[in-house]
N, C-alpha and C. Protein backbone atom coordinates (compact mmCIF):
# COMPACT_ATOMS: atom_id res chain seq x y z
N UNK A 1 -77.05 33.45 14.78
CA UNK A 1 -76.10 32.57 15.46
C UNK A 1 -75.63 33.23 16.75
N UNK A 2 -75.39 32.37 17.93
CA UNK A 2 -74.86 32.78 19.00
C UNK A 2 -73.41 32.96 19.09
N UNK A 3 -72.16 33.24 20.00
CA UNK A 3 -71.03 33.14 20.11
C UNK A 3 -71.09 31.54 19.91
N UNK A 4 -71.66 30.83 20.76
CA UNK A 4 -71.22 29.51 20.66
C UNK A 4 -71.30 28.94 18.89
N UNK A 5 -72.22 29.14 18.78
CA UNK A 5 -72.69 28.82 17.23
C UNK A 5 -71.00 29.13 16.33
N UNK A 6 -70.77 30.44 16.81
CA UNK A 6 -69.96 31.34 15.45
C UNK A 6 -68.53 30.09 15.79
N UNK A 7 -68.27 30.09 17.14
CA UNK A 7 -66.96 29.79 17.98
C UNK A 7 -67.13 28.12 16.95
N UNK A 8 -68.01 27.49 17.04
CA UNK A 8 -68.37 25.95 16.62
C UNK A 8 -67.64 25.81 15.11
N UNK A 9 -68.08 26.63 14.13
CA UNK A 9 -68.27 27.21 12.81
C UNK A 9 -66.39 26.97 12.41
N UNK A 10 -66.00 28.48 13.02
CA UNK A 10 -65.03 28.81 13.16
C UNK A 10 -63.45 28.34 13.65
N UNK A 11 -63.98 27.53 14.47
CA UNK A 11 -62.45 26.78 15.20
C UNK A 11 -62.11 25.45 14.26
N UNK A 12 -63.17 25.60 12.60
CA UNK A 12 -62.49 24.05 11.99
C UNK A 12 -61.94 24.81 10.28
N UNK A 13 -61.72 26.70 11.11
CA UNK A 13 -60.83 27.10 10.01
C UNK A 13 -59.96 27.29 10.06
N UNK A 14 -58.57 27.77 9.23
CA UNK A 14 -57.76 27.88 8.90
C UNK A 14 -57.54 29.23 8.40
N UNK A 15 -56.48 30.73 9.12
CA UNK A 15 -56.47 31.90 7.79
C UNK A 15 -55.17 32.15 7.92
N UNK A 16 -54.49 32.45 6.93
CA UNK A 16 -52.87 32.77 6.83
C UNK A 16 -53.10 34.38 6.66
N UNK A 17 -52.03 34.88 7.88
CA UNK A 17 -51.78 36.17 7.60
C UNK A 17 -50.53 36.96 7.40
N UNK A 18 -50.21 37.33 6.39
CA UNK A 18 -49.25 37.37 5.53
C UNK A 18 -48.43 38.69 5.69
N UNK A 19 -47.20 38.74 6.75
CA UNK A 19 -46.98 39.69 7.60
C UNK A 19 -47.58 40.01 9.14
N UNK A 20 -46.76 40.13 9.49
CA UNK A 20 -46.99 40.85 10.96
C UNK A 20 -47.32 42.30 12.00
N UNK A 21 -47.05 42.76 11.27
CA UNK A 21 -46.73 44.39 11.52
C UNK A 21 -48.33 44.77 11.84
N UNK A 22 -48.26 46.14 11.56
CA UNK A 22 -49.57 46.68 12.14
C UNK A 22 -51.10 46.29 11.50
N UNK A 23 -51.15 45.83 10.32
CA UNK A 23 -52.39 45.41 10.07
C UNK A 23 -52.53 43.61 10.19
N UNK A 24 -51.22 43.05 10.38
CA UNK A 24 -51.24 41.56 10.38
C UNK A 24 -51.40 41.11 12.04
N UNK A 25 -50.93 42.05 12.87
CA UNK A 25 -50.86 42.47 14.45
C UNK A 25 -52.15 42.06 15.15
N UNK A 26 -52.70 43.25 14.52
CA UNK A 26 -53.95 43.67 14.51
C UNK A 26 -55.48 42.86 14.13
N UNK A 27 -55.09 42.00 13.00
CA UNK A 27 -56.01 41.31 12.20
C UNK A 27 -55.88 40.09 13.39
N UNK A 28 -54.98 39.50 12.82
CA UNK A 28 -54.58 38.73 13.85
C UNK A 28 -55.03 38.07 15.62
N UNK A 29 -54.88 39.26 16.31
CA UNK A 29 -55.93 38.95 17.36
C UNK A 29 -56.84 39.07 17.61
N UNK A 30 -57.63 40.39 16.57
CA UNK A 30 -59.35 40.01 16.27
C UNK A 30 -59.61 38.60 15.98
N UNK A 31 -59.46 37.79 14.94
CA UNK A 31 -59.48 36.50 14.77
C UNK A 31 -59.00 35.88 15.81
N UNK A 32 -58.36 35.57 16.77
CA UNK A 32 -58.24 34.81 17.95
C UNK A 32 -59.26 34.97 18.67
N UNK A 33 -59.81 35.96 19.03
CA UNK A 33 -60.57 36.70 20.14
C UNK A 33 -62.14 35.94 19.50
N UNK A 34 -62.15 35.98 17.46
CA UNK A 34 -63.61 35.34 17.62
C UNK A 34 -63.85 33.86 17.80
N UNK A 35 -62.84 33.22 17.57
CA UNK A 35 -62.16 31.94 17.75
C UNK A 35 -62.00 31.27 17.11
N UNK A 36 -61.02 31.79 16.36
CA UNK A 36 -60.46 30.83 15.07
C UNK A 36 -59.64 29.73 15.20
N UNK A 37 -60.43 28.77 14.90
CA UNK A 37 -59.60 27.19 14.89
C UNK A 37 -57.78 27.52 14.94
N UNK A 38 -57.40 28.32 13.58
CA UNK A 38 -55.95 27.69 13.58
C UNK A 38 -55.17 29.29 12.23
N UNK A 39 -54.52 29.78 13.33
CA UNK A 39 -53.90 31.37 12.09
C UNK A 39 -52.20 30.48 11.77
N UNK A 40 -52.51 30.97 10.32
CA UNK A 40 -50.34 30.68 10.06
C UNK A 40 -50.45 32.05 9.73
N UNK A 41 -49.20 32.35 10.41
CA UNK A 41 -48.46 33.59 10.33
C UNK A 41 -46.83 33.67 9.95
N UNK A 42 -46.81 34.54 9.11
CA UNK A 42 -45.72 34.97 8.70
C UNK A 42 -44.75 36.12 8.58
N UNK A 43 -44.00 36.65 9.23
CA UNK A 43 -43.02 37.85 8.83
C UNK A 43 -41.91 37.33 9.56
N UNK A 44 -40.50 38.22 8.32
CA UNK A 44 -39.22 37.90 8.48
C UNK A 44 -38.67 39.05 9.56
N UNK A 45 -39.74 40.17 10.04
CA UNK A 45 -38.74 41.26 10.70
C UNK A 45 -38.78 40.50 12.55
N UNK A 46 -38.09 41.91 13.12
CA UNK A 46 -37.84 42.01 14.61
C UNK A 46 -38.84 43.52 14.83
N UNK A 47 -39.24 43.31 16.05
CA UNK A 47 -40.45 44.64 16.68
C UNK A 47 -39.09 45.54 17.16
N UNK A 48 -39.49 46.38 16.83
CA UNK A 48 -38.67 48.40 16.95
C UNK A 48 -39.88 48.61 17.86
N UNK A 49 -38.93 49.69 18.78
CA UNK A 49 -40.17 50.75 19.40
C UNK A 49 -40.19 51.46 18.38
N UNK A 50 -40.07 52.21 17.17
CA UNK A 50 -41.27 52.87 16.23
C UNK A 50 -41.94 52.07 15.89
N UNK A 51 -42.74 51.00 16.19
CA UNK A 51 -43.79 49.93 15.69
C UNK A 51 -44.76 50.13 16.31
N UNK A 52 -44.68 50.10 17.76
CA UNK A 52 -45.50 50.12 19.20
C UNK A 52 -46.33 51.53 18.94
N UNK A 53 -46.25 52.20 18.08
CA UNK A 53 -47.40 53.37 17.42
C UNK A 53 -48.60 52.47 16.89
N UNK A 54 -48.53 51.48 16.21
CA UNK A 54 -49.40 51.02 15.75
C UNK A 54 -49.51 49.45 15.84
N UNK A 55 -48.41 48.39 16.37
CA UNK A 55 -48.79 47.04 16.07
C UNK A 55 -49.10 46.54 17.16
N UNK A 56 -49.76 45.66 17.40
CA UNK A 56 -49.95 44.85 18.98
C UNK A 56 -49.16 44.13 19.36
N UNK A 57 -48.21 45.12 19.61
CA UNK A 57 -47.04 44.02 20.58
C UNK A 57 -46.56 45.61 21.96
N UNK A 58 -45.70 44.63 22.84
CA UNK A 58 -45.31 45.68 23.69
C UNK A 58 -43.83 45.82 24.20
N UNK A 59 -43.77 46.51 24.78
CA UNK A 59 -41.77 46.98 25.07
C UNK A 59 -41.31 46.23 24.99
N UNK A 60 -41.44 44.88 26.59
CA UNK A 60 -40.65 44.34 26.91
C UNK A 60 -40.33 43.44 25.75
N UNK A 61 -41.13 43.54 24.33
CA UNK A 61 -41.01 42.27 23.06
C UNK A 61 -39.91 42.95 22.06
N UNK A 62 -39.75 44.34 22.03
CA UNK A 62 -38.86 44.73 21.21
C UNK A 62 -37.51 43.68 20.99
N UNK A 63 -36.98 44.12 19.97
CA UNK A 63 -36.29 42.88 19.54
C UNK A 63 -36.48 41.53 19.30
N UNK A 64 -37.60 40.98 19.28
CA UNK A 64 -37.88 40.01 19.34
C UNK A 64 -38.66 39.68 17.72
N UNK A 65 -38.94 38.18 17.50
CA UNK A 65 -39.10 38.06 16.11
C UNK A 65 -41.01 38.51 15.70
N UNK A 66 -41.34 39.08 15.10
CA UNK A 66 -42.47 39.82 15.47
C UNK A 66 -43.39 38.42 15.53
N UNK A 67 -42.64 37.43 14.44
CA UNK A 67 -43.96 36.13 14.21
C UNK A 67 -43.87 35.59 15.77
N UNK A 68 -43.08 35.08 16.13
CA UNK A 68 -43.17 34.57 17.15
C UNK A 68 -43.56 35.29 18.23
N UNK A 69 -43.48 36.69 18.34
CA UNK A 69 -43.46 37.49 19.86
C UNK A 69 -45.47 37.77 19.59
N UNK A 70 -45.72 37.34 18.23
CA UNK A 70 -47.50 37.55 17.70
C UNK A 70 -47.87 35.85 18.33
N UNK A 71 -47.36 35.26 18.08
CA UNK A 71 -47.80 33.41 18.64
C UNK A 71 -47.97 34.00 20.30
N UNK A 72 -47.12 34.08 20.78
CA UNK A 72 -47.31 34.30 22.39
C UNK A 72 -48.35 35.26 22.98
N UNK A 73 -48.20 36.03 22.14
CA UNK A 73 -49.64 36.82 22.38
C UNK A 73 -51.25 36.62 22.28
N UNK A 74 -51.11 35.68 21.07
CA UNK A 74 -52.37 35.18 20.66
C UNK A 74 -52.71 33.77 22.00
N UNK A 75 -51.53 33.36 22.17
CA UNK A 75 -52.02 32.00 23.08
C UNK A 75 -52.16 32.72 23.98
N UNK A 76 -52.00 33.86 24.70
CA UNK A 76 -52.17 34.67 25.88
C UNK A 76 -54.21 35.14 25.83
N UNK A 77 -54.15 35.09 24.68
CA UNK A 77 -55.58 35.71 24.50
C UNK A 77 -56.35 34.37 24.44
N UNK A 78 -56.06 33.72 23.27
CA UNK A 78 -57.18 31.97 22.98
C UNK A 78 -56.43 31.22 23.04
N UNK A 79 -55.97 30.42 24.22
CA UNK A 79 -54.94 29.29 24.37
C UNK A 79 -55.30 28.42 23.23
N UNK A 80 -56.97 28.72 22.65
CA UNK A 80 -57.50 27.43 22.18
C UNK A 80 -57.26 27.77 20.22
N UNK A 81 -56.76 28.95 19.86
CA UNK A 81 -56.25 28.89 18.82
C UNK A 81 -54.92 28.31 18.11
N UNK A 82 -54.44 27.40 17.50
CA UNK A 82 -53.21 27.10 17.21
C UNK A 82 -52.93 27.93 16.14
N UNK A 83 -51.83 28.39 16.64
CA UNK A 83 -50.78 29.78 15.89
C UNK A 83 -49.41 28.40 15.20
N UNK A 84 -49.26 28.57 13.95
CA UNK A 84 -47.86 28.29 13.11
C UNK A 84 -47.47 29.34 12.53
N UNK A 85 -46.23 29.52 13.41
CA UNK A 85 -45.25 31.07 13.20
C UNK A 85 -44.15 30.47 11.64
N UNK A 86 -44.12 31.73 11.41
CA UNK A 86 -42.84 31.76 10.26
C UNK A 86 -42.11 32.99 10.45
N UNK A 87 -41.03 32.98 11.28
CA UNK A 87 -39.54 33.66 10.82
C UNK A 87 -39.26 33.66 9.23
N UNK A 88 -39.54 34.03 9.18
CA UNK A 88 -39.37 33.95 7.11
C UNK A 88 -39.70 35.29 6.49
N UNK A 89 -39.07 35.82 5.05
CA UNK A 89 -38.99 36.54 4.32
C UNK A 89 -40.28 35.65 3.73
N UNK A 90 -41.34 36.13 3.12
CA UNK A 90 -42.16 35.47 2.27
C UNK A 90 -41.57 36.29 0.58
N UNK A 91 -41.61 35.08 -0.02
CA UNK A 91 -41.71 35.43 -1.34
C UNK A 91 -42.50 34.38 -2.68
N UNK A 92 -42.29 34.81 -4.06
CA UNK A 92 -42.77 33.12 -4.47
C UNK A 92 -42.84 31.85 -4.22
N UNK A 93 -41.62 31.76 -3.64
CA UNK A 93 -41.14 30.31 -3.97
C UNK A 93 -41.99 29.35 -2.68
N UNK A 94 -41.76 30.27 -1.74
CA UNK A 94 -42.26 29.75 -0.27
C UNK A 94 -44.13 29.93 -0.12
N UNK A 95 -44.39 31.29 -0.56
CA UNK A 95 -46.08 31.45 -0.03
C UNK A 95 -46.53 30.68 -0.78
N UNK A 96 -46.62 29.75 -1.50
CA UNK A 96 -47.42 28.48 -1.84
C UNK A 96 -47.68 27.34 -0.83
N UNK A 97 -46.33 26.78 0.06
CA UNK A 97 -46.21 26.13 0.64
C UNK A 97 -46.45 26.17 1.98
N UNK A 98 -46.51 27.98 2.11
CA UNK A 98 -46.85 28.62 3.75
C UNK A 98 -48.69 28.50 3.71
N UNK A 99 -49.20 28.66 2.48
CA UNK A 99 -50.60 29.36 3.23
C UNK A 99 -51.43 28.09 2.22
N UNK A 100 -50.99 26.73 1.93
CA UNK A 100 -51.78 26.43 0.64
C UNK A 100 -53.05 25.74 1.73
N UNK A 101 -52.93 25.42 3.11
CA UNK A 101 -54.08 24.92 3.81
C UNK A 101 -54.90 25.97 4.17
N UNK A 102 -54.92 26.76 4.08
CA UNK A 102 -55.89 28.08 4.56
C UNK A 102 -56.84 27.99 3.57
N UNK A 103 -58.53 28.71 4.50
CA UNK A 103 -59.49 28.87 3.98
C UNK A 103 -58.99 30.50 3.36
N UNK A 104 -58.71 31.46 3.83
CA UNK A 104 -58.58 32.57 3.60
C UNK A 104 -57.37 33.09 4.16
N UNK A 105 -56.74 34.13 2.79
CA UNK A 105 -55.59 34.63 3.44
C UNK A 105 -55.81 36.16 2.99
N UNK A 106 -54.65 36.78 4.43
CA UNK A 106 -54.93 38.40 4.54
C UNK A 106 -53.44 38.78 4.34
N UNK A 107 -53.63 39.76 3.38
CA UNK A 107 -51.91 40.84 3.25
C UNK A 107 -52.13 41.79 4.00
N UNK A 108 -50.64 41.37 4.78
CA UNK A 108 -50.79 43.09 5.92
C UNK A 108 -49.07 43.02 5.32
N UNK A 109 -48.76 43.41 4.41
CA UNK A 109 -47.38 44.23 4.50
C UNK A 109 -47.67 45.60 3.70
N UNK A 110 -45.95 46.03 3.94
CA UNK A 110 -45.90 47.86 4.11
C UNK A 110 -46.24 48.55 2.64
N UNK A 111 -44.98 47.23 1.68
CA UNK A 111 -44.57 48.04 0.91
C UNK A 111 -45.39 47.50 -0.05
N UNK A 112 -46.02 48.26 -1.39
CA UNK A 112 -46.68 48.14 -2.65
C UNK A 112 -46.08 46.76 -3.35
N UNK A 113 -44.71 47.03 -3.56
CA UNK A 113 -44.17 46.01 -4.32
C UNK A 113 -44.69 44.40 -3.64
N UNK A 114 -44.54 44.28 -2.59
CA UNK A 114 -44.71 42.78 -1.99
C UNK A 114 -46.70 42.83 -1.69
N UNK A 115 -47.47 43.77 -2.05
CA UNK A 115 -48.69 43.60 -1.53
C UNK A 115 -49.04 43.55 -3.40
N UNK A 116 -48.30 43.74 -4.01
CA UNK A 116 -48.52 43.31 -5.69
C UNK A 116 -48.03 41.27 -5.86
N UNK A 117 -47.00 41.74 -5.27
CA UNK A 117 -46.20 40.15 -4.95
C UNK A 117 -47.34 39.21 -5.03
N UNK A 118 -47.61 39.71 -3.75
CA UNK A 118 -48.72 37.99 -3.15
C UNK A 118 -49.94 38.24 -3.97
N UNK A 119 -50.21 38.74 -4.55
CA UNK A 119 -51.81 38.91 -5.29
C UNK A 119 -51.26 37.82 -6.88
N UNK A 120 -50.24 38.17 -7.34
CA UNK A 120 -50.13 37.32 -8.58
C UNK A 120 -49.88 36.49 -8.05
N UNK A 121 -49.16 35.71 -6.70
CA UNK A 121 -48.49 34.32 -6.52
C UNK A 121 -50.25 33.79 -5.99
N UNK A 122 -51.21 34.29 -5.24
CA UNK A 122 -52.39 33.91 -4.65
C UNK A 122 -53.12 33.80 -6.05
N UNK A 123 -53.17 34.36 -6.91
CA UNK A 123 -54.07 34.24 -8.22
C UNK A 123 -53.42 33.49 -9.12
N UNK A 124 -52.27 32.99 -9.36
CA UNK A 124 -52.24 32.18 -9.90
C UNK A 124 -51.94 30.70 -9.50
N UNK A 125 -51.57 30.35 -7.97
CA UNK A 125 -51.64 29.35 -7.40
C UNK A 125 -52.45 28.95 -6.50
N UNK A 126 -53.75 29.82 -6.06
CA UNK A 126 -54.41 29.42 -5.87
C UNK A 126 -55.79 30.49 -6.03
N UNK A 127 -56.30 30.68 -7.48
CA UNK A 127 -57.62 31.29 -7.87
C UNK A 127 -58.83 30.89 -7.06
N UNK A 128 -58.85 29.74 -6.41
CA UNK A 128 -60.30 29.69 -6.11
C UNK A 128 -60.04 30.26 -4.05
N UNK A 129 -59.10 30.94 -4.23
CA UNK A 129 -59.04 31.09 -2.36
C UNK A 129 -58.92 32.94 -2.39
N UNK A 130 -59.75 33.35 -1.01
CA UNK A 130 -59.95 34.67 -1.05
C UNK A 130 -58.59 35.46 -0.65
N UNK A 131 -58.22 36.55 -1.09
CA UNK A 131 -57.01 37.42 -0.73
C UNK A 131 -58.12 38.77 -0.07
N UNK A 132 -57.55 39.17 1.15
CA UNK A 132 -58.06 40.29 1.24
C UNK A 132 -56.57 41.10 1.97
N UNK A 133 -56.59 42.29 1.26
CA UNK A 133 -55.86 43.02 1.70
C UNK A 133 -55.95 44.37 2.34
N UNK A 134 -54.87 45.27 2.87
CA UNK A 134 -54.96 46.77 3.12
C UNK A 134 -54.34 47.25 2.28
N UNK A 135 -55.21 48.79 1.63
CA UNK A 135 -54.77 49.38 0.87
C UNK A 135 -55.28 51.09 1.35
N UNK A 136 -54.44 52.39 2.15
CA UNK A 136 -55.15 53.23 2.08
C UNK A 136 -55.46 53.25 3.97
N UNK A 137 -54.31 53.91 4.57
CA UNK A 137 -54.45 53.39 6.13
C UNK A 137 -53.56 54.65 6.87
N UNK A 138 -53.12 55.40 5.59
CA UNK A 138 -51.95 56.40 6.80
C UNK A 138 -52.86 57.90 7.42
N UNK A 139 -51.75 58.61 8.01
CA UNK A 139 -52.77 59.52 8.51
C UNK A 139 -53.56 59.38 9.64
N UNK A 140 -54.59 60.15 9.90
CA UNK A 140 -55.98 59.92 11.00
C UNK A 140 -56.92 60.84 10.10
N UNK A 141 -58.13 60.48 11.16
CA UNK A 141 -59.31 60.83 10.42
C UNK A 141 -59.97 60.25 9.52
N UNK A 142 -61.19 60.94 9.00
CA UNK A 142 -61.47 60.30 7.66
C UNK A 142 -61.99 58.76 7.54
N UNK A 143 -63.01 59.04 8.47
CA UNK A 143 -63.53 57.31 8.61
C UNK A 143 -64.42 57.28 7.31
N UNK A 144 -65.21 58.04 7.27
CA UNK A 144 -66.39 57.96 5.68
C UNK A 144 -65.73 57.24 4.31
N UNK A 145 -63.85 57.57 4.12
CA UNK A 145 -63.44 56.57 3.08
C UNK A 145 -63.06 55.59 3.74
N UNK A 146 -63.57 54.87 4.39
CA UNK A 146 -63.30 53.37 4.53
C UNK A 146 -64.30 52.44 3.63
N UNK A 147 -63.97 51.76 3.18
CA UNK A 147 -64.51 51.05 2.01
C UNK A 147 -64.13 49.48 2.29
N UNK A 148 -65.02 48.06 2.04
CA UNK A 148 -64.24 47.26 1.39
C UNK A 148 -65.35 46.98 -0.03
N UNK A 149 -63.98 46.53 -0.99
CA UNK A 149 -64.47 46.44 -2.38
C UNK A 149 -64.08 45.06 -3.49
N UNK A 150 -64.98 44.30 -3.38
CA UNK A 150 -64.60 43.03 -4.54
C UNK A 150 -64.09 42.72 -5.36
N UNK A 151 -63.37 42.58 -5.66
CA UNK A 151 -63.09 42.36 -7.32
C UNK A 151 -62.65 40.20 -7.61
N UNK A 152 -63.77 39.79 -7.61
CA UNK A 152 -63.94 38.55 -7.47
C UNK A 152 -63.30 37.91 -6.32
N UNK A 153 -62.24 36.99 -6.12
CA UNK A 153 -61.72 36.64 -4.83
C UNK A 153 -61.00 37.48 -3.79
N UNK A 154 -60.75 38.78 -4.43
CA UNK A 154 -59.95 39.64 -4.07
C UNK A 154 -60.95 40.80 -3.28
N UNK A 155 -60.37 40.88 -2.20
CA UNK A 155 -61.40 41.90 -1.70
C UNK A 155 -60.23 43.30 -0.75
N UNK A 156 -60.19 44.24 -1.32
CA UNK A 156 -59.24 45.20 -0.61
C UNK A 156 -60.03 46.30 0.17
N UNK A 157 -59.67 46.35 1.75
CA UNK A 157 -60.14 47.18 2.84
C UNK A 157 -59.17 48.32 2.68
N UNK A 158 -59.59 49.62 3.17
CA UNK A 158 -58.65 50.95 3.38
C UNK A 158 -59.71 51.79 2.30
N UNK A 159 -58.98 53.06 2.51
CA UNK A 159 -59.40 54.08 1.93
C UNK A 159 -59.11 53.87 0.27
N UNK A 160 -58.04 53.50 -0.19
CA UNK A 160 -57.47 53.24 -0.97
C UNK A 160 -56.71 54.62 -1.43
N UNK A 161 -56.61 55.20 -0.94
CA UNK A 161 -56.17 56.84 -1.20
C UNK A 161 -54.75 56.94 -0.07
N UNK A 162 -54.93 57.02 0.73
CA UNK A 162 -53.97 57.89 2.16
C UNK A 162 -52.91 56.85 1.55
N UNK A 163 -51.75 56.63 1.19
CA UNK A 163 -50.80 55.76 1.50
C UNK A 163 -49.66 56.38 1.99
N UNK A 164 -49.00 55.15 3.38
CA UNK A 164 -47.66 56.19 3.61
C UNK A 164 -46.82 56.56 3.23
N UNK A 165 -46.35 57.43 3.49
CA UNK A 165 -44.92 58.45 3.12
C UNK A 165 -44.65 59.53 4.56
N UNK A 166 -43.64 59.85 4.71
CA UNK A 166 -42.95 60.44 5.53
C UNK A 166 -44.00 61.62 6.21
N UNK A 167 -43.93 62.26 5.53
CA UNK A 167 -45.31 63.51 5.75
C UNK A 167 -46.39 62.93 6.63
N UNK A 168 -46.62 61.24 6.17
CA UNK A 168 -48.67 61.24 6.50
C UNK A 168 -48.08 59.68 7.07
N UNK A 169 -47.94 59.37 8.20
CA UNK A 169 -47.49 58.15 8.76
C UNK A 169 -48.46 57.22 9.16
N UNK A 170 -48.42 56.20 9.32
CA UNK A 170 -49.46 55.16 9.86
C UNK A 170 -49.90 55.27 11.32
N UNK A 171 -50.82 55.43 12.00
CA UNK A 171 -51.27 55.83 13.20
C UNK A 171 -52.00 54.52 13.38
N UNK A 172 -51.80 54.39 15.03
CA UNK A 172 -52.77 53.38 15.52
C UNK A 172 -54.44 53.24 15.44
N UNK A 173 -55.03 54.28 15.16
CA UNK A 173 -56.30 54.23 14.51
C UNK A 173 -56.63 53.83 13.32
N UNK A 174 -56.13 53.79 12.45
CA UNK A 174 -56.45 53.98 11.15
C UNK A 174 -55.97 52.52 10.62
N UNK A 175 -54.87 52.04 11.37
CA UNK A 175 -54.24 50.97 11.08
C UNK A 175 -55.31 49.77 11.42
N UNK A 176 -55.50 50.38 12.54
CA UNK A 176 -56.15 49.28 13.45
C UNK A 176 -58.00 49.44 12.80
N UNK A 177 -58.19 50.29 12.65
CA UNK A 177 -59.60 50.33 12.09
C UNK A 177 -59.63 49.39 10.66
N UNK A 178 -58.58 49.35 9.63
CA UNK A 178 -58.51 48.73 8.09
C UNK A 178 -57.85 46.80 8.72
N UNK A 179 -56.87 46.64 9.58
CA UNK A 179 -56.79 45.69 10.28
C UNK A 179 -58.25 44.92 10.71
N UNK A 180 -59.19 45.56 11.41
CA UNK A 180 -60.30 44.71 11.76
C UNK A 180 -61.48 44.59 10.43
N UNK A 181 -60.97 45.62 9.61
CA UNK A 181 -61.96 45.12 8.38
C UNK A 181 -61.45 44.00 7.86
N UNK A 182 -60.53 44.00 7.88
CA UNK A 182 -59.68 42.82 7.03
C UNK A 182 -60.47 41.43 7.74
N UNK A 183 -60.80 41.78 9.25
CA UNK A 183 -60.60 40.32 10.25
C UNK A 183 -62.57 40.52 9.89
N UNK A 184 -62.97 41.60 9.62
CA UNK A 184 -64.57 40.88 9.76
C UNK A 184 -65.34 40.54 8.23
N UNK A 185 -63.84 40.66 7.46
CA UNK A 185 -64.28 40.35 5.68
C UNK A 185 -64.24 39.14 6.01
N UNK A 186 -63.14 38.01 6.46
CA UNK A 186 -62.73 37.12 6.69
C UNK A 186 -64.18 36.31 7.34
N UNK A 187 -64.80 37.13 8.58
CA UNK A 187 -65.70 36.62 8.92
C UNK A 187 -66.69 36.10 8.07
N UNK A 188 -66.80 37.45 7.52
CA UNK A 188 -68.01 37.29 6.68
C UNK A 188 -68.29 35.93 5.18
N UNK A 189 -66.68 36.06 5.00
CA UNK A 189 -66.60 34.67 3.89
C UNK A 189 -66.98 33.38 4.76
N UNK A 190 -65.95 33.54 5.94
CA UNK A 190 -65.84 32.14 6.84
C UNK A 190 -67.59 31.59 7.38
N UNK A 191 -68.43 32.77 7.48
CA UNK A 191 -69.43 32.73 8.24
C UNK A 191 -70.56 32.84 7.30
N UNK A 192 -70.47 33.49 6.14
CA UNK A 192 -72.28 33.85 5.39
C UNK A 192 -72.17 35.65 5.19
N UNK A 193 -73.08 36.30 5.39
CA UNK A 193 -73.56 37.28 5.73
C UNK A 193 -74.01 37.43 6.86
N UNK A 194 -74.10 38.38 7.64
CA UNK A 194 -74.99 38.82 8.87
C UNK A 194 -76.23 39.02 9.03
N UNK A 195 -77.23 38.31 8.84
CA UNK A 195 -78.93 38.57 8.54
C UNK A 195 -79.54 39.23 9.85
N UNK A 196 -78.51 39.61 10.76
CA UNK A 196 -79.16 40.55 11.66
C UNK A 196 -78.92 41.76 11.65
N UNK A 197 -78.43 41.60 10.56
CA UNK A 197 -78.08 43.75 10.19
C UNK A 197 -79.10 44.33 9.53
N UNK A 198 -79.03 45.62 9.94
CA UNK A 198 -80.70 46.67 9.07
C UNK A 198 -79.35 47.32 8.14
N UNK A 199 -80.32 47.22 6.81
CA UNK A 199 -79.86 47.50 5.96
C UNK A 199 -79.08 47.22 4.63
């Protein structure tokens, strides 16, 4: 397939990305850039300059709501993607109603507890739709454990090892490297396999 081919394919999907921050940032405008029909996005925070280490946003956005200050960015890149922002805390009650039109949805939040969250609310309200998440991103270095790994609809990118803590922090490499796996798993459901790869 050509760009045009993939761009054709692609602009009559739909992917919810679930958080904003550095791997939802990140995921996020890879998928604009290949030309995805239509991203819903969601996070309840505001952009800190300690963010700007790793998420795609910039100064003059600090303070600002990360979902929305991520919409303006993305139309800056593919006018021709439609972005639906959510200012919102996601939790049960709501991620049914935020992501139930999506072909595929991606977890980019921080904490364990809410990246456990959305896996039971996605598996039990909607089993037949793919979850791919980050798991395994702090630190630098160490590209050889990058992994992604199946476990039926569920597919988790990262090392699965490095997680943060104070000591071993999230860096713009590492973030951004498990971020674009996330965006070319997505491809790969949205699209087939790649039959022009050796190997």
């Amino acid at each position: 397939m050509n760009f045009e081919d993939i761009k054709k394919i692609l602009k009559t999907k739909t992917v919810g990305i679930a958080g904003c921050g550095g791997l939802g940032s990140n995921c996020a405008v890879a998928l604009a850039r290949t030309g995805i029909g239509k991203l819903i996005i969601a996070d309840f925070d505001k952009i800190e300059e300690s963010n700007l280490n790793r998420q795609y946003y910039f100064y003059d956005q600090i303070g600002q709501a990360k979902a929305s200050a991520l919409k303006t960015i993305i139309q800056r890149i593919n006018p021709e993607t439609i972005v639906e922002s959510h200012t919102i805390l996601l939790e049960p009650a709501n991620i049914p109603s935020i992501f139930k039109d999506c072909d595929v949805i991606v977890e980019a939040f921080d904490r364990t507890e809410m990246k456990e969250m959305i896996m039971k609310v996605i598996s039990n309200n909607f089993p037949e739709k793919h979850l791919i998440m980050g798991i395994g991103m702090a630190g630098w270095g160490a590209n050889n454990l990058f992994t992604d790994k199946e476990f039926g609809n569920l597919i988790i990118c990262g090392d699965g090892v490095n997680e943060i803590r104070e000591d071993n922090p999230p860096l713009a490499p590492r973030v951004g490297i498990v971020a674009n796996m996330q965006a070319n798993v997505v491809l790969e459901i949205l699209l087939g396999k790649n039959m022009n790869q050796i190997g």
